[in-house]
N, C-alpha and C. Protein backbone atom coordinates (compact mmCIF):
# COMPACT_ATOMS: atom_id res chain seq x y z
N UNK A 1 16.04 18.94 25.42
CA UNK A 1 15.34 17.67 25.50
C UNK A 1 14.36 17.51 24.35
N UNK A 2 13.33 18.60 23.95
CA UNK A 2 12.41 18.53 23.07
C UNK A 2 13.38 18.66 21.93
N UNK A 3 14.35 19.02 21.39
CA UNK A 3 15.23 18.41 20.46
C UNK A 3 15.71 17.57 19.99
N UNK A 4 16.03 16.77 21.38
CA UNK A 4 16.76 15.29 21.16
C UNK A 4 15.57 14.97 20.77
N UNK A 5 14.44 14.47 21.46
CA UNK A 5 13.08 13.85 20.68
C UNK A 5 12.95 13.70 19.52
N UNK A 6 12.64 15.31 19.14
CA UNK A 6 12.36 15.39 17.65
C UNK A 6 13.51 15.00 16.37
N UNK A 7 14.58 14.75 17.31
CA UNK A 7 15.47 14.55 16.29
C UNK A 7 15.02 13.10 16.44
N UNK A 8 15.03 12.23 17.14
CA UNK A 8 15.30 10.80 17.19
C UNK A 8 13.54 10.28 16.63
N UNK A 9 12.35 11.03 16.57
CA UNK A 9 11.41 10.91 15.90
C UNK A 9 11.77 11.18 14.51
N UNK A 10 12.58 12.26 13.99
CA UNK A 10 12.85 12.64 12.82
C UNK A 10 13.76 11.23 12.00
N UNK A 11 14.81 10.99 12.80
CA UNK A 11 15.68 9.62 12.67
C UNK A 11 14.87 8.14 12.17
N UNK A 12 14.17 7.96 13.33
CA UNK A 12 13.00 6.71 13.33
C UNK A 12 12.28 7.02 11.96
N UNK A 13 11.44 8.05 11.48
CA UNK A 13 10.57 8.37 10.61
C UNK A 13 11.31 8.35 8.96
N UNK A 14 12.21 8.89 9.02
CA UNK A 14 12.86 8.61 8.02
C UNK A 14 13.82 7.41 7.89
N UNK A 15 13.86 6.13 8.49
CA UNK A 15 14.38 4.82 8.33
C UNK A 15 13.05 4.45 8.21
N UNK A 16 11.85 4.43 8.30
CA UNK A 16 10.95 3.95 8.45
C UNK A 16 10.43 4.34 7.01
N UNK A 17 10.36 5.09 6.35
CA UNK A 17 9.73 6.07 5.43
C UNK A 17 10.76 5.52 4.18
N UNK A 18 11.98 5.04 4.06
CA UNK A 18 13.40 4.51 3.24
C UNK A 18 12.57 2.94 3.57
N UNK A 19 12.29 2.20 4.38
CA UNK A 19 11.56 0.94 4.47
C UNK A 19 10.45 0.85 3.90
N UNK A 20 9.57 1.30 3.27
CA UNK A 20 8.71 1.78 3.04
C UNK A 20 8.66 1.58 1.80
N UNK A 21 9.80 2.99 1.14
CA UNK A 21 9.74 3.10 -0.36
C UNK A 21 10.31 2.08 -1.12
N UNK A 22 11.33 1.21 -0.08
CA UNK A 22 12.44 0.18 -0.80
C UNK A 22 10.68 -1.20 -0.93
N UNK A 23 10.17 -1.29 -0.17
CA UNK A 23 9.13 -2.52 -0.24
C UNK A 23 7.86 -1.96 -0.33
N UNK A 24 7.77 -1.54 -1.54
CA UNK A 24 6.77 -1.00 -2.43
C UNK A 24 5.86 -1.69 -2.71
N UNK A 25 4.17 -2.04 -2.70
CA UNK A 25 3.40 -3.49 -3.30
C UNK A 25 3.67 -3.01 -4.44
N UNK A 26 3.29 -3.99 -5.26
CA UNK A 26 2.96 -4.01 -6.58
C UNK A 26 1.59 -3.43 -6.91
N UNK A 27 1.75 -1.75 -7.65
CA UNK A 27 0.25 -1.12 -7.78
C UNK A 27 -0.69 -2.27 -9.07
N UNK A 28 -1.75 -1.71 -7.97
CA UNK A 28 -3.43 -2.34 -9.12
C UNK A 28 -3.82 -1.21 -10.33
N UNK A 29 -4.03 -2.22 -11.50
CA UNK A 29 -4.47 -1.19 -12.19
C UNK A 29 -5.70 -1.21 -11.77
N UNK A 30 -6.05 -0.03 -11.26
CA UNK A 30 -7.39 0.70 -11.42
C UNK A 30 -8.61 -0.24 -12.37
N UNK A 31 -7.97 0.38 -13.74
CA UNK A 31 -8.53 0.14 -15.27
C UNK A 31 -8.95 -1.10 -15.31
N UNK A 32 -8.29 -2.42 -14.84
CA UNK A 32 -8.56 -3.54 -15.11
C UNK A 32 -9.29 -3.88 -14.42
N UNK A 33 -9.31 -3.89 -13.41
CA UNK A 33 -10.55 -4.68 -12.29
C UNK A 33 -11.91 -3.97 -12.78
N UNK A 34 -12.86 -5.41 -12.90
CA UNK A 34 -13.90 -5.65 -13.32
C UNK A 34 -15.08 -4.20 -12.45
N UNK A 35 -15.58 -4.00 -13.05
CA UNK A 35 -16.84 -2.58 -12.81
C UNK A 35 -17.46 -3.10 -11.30
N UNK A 36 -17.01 -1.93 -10.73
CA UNK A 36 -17.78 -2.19 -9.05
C UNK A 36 -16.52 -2.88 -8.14
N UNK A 37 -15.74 -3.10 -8.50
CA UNK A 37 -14.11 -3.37 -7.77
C UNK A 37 -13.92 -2.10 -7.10
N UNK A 38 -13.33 -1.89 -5.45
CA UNK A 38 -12.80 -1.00 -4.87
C UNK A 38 -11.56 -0.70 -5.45
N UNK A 39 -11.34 0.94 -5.49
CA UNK A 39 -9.81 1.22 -6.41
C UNK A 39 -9.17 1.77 -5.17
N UNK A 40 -7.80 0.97 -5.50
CA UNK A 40 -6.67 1.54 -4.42
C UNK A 40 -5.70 2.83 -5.09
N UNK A 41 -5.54 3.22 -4.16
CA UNK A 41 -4.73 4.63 -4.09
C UNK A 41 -3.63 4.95 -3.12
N UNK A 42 -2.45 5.35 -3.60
CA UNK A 42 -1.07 4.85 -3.32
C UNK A 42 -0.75 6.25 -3.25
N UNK A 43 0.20 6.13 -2.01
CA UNK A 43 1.11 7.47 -1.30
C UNK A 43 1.76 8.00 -2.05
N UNK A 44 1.78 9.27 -2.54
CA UNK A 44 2.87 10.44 -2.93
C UNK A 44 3.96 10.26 -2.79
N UNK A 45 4.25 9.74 -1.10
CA UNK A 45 5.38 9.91 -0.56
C UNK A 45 6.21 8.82 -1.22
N UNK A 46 5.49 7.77 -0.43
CA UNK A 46 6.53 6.30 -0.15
C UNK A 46 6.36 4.87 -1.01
N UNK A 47 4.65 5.45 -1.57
CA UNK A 47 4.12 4.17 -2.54
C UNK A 47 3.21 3.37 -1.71
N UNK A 48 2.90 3.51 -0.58
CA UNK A 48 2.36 2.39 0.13
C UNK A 48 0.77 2.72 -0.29
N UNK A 49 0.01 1.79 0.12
CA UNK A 49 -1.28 2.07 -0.02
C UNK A 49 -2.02 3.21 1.14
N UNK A 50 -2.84 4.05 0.66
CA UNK A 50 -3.04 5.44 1.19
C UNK A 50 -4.11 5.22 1.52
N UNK A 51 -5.23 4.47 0.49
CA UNK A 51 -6.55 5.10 0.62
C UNK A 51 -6.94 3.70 -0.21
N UNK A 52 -8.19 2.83 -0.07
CA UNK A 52 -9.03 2.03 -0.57
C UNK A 52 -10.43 2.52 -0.76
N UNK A 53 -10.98 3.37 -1.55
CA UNK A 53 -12.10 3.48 -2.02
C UNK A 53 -13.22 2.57 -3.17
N UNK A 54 -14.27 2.54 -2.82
CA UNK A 54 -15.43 2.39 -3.46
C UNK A 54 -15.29 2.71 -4.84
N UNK A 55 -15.92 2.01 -6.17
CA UNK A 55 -15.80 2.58 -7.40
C UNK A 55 -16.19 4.29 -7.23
N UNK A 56 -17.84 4.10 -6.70
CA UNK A 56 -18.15 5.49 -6.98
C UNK A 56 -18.02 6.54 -5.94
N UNK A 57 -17.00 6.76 -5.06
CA UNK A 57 -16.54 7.40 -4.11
C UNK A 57 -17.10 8.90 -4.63
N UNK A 58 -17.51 9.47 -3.09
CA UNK A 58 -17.39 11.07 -3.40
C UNK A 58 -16.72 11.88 -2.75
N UNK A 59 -15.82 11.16 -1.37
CA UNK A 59 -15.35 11.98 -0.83
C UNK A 59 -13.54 12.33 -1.13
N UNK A 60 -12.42 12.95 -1.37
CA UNK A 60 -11.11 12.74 -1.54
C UNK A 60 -10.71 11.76 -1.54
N UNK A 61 -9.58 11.40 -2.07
CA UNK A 61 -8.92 10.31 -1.95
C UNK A 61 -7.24 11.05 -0.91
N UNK A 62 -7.38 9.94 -0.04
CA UNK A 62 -5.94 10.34 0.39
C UNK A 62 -4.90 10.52 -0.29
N UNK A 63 -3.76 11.04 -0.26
CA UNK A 63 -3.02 11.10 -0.77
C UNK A 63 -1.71 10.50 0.12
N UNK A 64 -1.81 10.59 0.95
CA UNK A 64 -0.66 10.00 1.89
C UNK A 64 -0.86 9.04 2.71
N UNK A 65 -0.10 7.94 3.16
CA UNK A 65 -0.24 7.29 4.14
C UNK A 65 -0.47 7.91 5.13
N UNK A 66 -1.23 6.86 6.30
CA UNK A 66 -1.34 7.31 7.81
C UNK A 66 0.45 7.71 8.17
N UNK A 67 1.39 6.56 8.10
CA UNK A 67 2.56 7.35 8.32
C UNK A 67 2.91 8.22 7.61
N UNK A 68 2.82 8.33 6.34
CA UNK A 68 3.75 9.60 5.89
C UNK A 68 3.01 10.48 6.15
N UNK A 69 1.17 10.33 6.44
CA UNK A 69 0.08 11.76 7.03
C UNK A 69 0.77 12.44 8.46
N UNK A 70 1.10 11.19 9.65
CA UNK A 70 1.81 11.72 10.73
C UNK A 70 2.86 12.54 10.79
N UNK A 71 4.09 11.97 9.83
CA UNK A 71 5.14 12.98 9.38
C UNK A 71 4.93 13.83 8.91
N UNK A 72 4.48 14.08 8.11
CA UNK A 72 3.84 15.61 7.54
C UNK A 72 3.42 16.50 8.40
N UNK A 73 2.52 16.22 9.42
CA UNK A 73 2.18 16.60 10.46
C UNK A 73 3.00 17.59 11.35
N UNK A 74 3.56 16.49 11.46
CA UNK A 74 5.16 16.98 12.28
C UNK A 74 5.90 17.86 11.72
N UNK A 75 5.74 17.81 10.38
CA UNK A 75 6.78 18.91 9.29
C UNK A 75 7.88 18.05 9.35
N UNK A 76 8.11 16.72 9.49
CA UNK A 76 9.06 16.22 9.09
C UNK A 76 9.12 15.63 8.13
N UNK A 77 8.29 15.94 7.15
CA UNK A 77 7.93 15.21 5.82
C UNK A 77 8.52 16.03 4.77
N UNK A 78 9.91 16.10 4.64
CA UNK A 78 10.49 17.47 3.78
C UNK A 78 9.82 17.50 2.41
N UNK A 79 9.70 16.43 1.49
CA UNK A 79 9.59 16.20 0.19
C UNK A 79 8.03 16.28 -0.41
N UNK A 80 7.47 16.56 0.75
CA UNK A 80 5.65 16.51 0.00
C UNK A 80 4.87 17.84 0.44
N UNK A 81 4.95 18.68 -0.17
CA UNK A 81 4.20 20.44 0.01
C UNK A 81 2.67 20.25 0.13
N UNK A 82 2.55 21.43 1.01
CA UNK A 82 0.76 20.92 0.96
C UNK A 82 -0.41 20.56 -0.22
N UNK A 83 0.18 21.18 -1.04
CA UNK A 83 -0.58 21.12 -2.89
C UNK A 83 -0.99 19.33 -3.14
N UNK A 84 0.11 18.23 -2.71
CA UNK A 84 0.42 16.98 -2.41
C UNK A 84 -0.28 16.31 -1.72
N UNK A 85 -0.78 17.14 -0.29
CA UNK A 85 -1.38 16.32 0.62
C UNK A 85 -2.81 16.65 0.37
């Protein structure tokens, strides 16, 4: 039973994660927006937006989406090693 699950979470997550990478936004440059603009920061995984920080942020920047953070989680995130996250 805890198989079938994880498989059909594994299934869902990766159609979801292929939806994702196919409808990509269009990234911000950083560089251009005027001094004191929040800079966005875009998933490893899939491209989506990860993280919206403050110019002068001090804490990490995400690296992953909340979904691709959940999959990972799970270890169903084959393609992103912890070095990534």
């Amino acid at each position: 039973m805890v198989d079938r699950i994880r498989q059909q979470v594994l299934d869902k997550g990766e159609a979801q994660l292929a939806e994702r990478k196919t409808h990509r936004p269009t990234p911000i440059d950083n560089s251009a927006l005027p001094a004191g603009s929040p800079m966005t920061f875009y998933c490893v995984a899939c491209g989506a937006v990860a993280d919206i920080k403050p110019e002068e942020y001090l804490f990490p920047v995400r690296k992953l989406c909340s979904e691709c953070e959940g999959l990972a989680n799970l270890k169903l995130l084959r393609h992103v090693d912890e070095a990534q996250r």
